[in-house]
Protein backbone atom coordinates (compact mmCIF):
# COMPACT_ATOMS: atom_id res chain seq x y z
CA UNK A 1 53.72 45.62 -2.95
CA UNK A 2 51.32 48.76 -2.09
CA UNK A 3 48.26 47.42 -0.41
CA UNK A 4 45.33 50.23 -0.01
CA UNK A 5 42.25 49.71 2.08
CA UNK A 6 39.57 51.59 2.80
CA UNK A 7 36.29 51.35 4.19
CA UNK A 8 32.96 53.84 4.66
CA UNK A 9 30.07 53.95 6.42
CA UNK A 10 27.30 54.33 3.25
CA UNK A 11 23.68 55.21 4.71
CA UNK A 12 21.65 52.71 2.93
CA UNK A 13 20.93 48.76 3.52
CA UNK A 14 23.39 46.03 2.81
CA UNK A 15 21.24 44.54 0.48
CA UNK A 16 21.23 47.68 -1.82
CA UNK A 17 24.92 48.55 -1.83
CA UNK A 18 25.84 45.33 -2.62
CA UNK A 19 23.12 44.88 -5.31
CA UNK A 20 25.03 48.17 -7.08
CA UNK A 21 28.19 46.45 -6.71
CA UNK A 22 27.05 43.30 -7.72
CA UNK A 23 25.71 44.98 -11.19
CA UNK A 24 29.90 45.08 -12.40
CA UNK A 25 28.27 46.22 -16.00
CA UNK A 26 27.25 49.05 -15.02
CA UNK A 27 29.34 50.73 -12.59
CA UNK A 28 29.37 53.89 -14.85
CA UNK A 29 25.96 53.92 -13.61
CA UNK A 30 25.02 52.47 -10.47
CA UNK A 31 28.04 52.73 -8.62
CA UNK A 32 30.37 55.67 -9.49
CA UNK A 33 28.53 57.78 -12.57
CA UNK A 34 31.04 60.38 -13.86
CA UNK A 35 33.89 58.87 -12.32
CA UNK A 36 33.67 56.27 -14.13
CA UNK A 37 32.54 56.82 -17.96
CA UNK A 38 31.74 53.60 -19.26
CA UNK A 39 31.67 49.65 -18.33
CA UNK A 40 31.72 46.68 -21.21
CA UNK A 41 31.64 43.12 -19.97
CA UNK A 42 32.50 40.29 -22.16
CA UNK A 43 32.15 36.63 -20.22
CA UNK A 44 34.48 37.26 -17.10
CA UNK A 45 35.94 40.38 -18.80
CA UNK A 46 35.16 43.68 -17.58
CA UNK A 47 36.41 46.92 -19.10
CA UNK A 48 36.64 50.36 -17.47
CA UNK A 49 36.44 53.47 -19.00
CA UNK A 50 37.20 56.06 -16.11
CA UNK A 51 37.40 60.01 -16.72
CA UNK A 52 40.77 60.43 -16.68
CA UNK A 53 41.27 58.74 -19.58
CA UNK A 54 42.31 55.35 -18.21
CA UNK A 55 41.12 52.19 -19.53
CA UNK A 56 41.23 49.12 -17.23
CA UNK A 57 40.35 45.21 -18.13
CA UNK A 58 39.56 43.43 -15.32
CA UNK A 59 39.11 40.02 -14.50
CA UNK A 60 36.40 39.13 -12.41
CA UNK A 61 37.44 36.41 -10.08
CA UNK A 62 34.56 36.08 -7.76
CA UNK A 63 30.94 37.48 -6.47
CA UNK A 64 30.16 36.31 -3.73
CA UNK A 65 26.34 36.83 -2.78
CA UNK A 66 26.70 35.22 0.68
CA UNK A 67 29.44 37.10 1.70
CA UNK A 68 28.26 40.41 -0.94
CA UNK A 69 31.88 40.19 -1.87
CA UNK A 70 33.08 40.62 -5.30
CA UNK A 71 37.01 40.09 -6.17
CA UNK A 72 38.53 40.87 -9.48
CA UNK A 73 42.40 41.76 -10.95
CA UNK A 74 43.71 43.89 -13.55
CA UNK A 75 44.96 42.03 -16.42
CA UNK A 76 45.79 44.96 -18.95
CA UNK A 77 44.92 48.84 -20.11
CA UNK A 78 46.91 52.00 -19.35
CA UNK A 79 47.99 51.14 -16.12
CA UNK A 80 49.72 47.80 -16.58
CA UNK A 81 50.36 47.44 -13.22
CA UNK A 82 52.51 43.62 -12.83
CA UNK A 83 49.85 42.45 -10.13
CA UNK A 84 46.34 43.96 -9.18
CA UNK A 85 43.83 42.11 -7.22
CA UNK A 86 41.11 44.07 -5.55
CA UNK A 87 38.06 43.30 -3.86
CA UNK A 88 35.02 44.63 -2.88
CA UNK A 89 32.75 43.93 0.49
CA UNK A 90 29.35 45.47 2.04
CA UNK A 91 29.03 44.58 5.95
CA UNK A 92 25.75 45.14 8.01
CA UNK A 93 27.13 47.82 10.26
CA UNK A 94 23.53 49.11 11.97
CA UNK A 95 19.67 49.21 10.84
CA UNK A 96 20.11 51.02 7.27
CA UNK A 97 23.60 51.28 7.20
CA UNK A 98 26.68 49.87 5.61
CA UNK A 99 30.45 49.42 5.67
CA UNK A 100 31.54 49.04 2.18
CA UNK A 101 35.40 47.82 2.47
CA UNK A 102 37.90 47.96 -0.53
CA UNK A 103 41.26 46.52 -0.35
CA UNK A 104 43.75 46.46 -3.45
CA UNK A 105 47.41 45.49 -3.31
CA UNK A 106 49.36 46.65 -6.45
CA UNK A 107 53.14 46.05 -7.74
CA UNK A 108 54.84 47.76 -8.62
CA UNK A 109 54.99 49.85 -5.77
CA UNK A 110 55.57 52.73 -7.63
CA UNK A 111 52.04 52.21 -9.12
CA UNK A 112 50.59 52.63 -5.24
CA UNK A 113 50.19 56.79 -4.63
CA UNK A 114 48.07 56.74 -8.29
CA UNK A 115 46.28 53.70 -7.60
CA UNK A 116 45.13 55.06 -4.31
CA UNK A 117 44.50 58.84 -5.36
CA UNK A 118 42.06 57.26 -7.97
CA UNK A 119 40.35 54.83 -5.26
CA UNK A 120 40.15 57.32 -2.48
CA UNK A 121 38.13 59.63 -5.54
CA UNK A 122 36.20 56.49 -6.62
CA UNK A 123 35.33 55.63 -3.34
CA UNK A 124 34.28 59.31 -2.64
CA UNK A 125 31.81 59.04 -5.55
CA UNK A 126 30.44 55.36 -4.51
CA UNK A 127 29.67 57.05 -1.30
CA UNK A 128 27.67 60.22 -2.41
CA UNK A 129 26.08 57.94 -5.33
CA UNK A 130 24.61 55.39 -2.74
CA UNK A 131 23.92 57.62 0.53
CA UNK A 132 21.67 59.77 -1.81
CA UNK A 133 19.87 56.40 -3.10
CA UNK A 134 16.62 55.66 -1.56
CA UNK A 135 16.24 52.32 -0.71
CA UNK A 136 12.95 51.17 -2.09
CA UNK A 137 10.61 50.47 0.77
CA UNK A 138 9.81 46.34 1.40
């Protein structure tokens, strides 16, 4: 089994990167625009469109507001990996800061170099999108 994680400091409040990961419809928006190209979500169902071409349904297994965790698993599209669970996490890391921590473990291993090429890009664009977000004042 490949298991990637990575984690990055995102200048902007807890409460707002997690409230764009939270919003798993629109991730083509709020959380990686251009990256990924379009989000559907039908009950627990969500579908990713991302601009390479690949199409991803995921199930989404848990959000966790407490913890601003949100887990969810591959279940079909072009990558048809055997297992895929990933998960999602902001931490507090200072005054107006985050870490934002993904971890996904993959099998087949052969599935692992592609799987983490297209989260190290993802997580790239999740960074730039929410470090250039201003973070309404309260």
């Amino acid at each position: 089994m490949a298991s990637i994680r990575r984690e990055a400091l995102i200048d902007n409040t807890p409460d707002h990167v997690w409230a764009a990961i939270r919003d798993f419809g629109q991730v083509h928006h709020r959380l990686a625009p251009g990256y990924v190209t379009d989000t559907s979500v039908d009950g627990d169902v969500r579908t990713v469109t991302f601009a390479n071409g690949a199409v991803v349904r995921e199930l989404i297994v848990d959000v966790d507001d407490e913890s601003r965790r949100i887990a969810y698993a591959v279940v079909s599209g072009s990558l048809e990996p055997a297992h895929h669970h990933a998960s999602m996490q902001v931490l507090a890391e200072e005054e107006n800061r985050s870490r934002f921590v993904w971890i996904t473990d993959v099998t087949p291993d052969s599935l692992g170099e592609p799987i983490a090429k297209m989260v190290d890009e993802g997580l790239r664009v999740i960074t730039h999108t929410l470090d250039r977000e201003v973070t309404p004042a309260g």
